[in-house]
Protein backbone atom coordinates (compact mmCIF):
# COMPACT_ATOMS: atom_id res chain seq x y z
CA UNK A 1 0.00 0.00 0.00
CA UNK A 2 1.19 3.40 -0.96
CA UNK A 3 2.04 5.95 1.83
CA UNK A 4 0.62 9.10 1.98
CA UNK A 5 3.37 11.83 0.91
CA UNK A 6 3.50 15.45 2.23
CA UNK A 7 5.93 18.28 1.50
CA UNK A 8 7.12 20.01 4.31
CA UNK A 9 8.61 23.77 3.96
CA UNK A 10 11.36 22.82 6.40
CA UNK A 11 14.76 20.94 6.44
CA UNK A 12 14.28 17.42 7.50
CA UNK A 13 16.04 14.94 9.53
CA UNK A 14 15.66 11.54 11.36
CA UNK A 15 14.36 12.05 14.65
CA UNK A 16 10.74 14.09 16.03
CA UNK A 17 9.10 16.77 14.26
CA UNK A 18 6.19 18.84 14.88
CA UNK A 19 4.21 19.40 11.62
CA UNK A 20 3.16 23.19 10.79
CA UNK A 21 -0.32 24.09 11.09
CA UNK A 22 -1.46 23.70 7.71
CA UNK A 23 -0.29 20.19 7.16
CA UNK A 24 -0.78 19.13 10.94
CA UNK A 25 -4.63 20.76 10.47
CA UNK A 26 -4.56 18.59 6.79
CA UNK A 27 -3.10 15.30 7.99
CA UNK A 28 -5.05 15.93 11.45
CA UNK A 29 -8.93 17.20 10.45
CA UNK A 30 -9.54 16.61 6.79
CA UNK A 31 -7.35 13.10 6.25
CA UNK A 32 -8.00 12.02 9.61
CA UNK A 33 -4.93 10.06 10.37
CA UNK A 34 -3.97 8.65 13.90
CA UNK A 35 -1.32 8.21 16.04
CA UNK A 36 0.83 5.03 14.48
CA UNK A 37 -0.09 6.06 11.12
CA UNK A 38 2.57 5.99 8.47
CA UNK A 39 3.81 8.32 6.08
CA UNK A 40 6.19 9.64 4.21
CA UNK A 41 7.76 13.60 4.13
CA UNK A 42 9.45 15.65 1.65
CA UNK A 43 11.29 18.60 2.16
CA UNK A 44 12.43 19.49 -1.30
CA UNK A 45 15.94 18.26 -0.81
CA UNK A 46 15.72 15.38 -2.79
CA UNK A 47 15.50 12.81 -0.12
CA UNK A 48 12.37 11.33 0.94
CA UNK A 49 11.73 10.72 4.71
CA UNK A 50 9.22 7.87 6.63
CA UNK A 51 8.01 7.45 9.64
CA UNK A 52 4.67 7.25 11.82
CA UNK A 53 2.98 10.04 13.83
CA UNK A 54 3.19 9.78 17.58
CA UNK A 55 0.86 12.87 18.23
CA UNK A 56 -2.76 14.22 16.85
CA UNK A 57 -4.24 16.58 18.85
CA UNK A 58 -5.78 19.88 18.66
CA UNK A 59 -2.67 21.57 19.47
CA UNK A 60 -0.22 19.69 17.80
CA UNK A 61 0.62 16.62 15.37
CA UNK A 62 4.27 15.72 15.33
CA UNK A 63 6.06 12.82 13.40
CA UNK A 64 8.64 10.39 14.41
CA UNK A 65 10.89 10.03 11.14
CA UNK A 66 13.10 6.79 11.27
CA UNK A 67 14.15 5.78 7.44
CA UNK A 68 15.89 8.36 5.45
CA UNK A 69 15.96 7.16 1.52
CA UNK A 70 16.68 8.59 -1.80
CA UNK A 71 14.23 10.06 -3.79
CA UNK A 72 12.73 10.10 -7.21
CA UNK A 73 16.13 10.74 -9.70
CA UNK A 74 14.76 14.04 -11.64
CA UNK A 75 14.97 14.40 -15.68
CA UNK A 76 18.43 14.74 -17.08
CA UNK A 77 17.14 16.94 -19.25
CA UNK A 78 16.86 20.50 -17.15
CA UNK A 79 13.75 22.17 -18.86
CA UNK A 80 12.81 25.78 -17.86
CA UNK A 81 9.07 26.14 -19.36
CA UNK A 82 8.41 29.83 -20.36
CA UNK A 83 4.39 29.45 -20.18
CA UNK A 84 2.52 32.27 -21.57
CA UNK A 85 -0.08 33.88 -19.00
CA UNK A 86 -3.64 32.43 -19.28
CA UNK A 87 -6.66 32.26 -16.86
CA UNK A 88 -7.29 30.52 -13.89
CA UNK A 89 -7.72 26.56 -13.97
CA UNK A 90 -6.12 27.14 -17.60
CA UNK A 91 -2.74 27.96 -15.72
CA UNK A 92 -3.20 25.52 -12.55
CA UNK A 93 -3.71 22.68 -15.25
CA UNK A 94 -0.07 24.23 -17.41
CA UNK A 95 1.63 24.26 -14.18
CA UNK A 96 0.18 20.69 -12.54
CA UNK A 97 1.39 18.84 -15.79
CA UNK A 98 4.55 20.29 -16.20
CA UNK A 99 5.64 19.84 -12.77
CA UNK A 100 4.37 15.79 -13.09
CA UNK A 101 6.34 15.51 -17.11
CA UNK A 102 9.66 17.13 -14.60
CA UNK A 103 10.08 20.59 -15.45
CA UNK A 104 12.73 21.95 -13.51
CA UNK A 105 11.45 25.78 -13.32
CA UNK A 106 8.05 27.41 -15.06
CA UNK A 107 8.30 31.26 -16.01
CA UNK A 108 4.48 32.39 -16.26
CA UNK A 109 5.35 34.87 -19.41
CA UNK A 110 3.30 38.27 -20.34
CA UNK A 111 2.78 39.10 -23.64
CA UNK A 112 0.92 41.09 -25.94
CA UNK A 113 -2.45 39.21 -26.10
CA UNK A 114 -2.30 37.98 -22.36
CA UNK A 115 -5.58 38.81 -21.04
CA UNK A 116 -3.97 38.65 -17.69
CA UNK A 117 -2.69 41.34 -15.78
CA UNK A 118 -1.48 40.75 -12.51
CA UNK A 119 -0.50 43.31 -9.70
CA UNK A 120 1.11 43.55 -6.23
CA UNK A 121 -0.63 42.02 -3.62
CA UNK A 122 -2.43 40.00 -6.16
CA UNK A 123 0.30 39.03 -7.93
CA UNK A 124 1.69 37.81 -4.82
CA UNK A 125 -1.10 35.71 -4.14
CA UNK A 126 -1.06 33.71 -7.47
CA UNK A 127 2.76 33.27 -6.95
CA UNK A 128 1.60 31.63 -3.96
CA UNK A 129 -1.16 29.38 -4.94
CA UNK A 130 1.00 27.97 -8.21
CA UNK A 131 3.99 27.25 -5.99
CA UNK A 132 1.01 24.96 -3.79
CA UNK A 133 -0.31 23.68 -7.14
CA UNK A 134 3.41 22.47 -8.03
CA UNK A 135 3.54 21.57 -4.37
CA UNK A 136 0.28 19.00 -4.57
CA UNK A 137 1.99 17.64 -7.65
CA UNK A 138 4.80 16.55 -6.54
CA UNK A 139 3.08 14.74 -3.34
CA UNK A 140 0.82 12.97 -6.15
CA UNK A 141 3.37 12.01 -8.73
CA UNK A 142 6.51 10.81 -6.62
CA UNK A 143 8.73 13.85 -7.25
CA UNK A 144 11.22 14.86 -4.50
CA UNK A 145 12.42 18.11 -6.03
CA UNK A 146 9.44 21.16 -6.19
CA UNK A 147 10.34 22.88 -9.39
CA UNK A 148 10.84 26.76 -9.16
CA UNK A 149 7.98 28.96 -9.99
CA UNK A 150 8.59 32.20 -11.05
CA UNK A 151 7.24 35.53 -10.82
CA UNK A 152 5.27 36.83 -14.51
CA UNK A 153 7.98 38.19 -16.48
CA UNK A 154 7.65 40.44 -19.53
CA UNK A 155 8.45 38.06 -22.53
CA UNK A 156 11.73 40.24 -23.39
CA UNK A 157 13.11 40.20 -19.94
CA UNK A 158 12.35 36.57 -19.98
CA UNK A 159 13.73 35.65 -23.31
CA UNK A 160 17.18 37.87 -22.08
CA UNK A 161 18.23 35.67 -18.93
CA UNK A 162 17.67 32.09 -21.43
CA UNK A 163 21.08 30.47 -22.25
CA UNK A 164 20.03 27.04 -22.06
CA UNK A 165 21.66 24.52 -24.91
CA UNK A 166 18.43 24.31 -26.88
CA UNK A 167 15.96 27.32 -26.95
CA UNK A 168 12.65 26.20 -28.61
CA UNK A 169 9.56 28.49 -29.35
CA UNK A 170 6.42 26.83 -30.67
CA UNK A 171 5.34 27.59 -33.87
CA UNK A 172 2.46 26.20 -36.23
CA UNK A 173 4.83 26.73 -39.13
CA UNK A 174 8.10 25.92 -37.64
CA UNK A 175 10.35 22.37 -37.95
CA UNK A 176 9.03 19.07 -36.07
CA UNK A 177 9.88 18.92 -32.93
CA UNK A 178 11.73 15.89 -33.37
CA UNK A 179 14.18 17.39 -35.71
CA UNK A 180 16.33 19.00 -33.43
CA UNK A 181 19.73 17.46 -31.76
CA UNK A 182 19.84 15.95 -27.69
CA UNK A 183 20.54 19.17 -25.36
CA UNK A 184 20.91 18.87 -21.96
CA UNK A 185 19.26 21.47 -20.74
CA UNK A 186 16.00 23.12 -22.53
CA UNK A 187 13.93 26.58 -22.63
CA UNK A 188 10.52 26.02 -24.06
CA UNK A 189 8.27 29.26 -24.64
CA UNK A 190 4.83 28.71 -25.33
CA UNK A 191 1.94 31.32 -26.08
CA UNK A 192 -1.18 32.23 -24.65
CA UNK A 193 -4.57 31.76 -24.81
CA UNK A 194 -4.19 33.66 -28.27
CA UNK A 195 -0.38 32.66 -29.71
CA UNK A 196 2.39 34.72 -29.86
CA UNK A 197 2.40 37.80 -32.58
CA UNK A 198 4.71 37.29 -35.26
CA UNK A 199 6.92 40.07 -33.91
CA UNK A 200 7.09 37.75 -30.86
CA UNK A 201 7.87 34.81 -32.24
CA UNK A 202 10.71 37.10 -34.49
CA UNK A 203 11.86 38.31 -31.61
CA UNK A 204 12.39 35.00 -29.61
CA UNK A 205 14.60 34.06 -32.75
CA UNK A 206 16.61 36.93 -32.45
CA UNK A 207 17.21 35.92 -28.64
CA UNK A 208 18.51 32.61 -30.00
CA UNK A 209 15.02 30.26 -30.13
CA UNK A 210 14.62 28.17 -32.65
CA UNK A 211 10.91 27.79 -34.14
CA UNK A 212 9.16 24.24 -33.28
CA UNK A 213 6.12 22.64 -34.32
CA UNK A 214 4.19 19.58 -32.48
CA UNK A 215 2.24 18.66 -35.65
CA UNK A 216 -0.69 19.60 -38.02
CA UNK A 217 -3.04 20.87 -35.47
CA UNK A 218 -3.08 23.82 -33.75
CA UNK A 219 -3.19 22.93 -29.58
CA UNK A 220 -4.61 25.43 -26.71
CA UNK A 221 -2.47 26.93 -24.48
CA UNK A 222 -2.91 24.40 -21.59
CA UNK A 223 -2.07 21.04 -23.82
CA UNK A 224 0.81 22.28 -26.02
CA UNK A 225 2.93 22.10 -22.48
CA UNK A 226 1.23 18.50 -22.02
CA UNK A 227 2.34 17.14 -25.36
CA UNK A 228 5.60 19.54 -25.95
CA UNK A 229 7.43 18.30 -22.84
CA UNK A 230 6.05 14.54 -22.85
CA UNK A 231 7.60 14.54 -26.69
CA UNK A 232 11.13 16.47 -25.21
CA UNK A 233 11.21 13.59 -22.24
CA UNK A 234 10.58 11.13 -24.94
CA UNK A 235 13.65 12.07 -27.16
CA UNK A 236 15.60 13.31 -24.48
CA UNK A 237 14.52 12.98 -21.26
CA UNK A 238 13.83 9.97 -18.51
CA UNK A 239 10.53 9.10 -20.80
């Protein structure tokens, strides 16, 4: 039987631990779990933790970790996904798949038909709730590693910090996918809800990105990540 997996936002070691409040009131109320329980904690690391609580109460649930263990090897292909900015379950969906196909880091990217605009405090928020989305992920999929979520960029300041060895930008009327050579590290940019402009895609190229197409049909916003990286993982990656 599979253990339940949590990521804690803490270093971990062998020994007692008292959960924080949101996990403790998850594991605690809503799962209703019990003393002797097993489970297993991440902390991001890259090693996986297990152990059984030995506390649920109102004021506390703490965990006595006894088996340290390696975790899940990531990708050897280091992709950074440069997602264009869409709406809400539209986004959650981009970011829950690419985290589970092993994304290393997801840039949400603003560009000229975004119809997103995010500010301060609600920017903040979003940051927030994508980083838990990538969080949940990598509890349900076996990950050990929480891949970086950034803040939006603008797509120039984006495309300006990308040296990775192959720089793709999807493109309806680019090359296959398939017809580029093994890199071992990747930056994918992919539109929005409606595409890139052609002085977009013109100026990726400029930057270095190479045009690539997945095939003869045109995908939304939230798939072409699905199928781009599962493809890239295929040819290159752990797939």
């Amino acid at each position: 039987m599979r253990l339940s997996r949590f990521f804690i936002d803490a270093r971990l070691s062998l020994g007692q631990h008292t959960l924080p409040e949101a996990q403790a009131h998850y594991i605690g109320r809503v799962l209703r779990h019990a003393v002797g329980d097993a489970l297993q904690l991440f902390d991001g690391s890259g090693q996986e933790y297990r152990g059984a609580l030995i506390e649920v109460s109102k004021k506390a649930v703490r965990v006595e970790l006894s088996e340290q263990l390696a975790g899940l090897p990531e990708s050897p292909l280091h992709i950074h996904l440069g997602q264009g900015l869409s709406r809400g379950e539209r986004m959650d969906w981009a970011i829950q798949k690419a985290t589970e196909l092993g994304v290393a880091a997801i840039t949400p990217i603003v560009s000229e038909r975004c119809e997103v605009r995010l500010k301060d405090e609600r920017a903040d928020k979003r940051l927030a709730h994508w980083r838990q989305v990538a969080i949940s992920a990598c509890e349900q999929c076996g990950r050990s590693v929480v891949p970086q979520i950034h803040a939006p960029q603008l797509l120039a300041d984006w495309l300006a910090q990308q040296n990775a060895d192959l720089r793709l930008v999807l493109h309806p009327q680019a090359e296959a996918l398939t017809s580029h050579p093994s890199p071992g590290s990747l930056a994918f940019l992919i539109g929005p809800e409606g595409g890139l402009t052609d002085s977009e895609v013109s100026q990726a190229q400029a930057a270095g990105f190479l045009g690539a197409r997945l095939g003869p049909r045109v995908l939304r916003t939230e798939t072409a990540p699905v199928v781009a990286l599962s493809v890239a993982q295929q040819l290159w990656g752990d797939f």
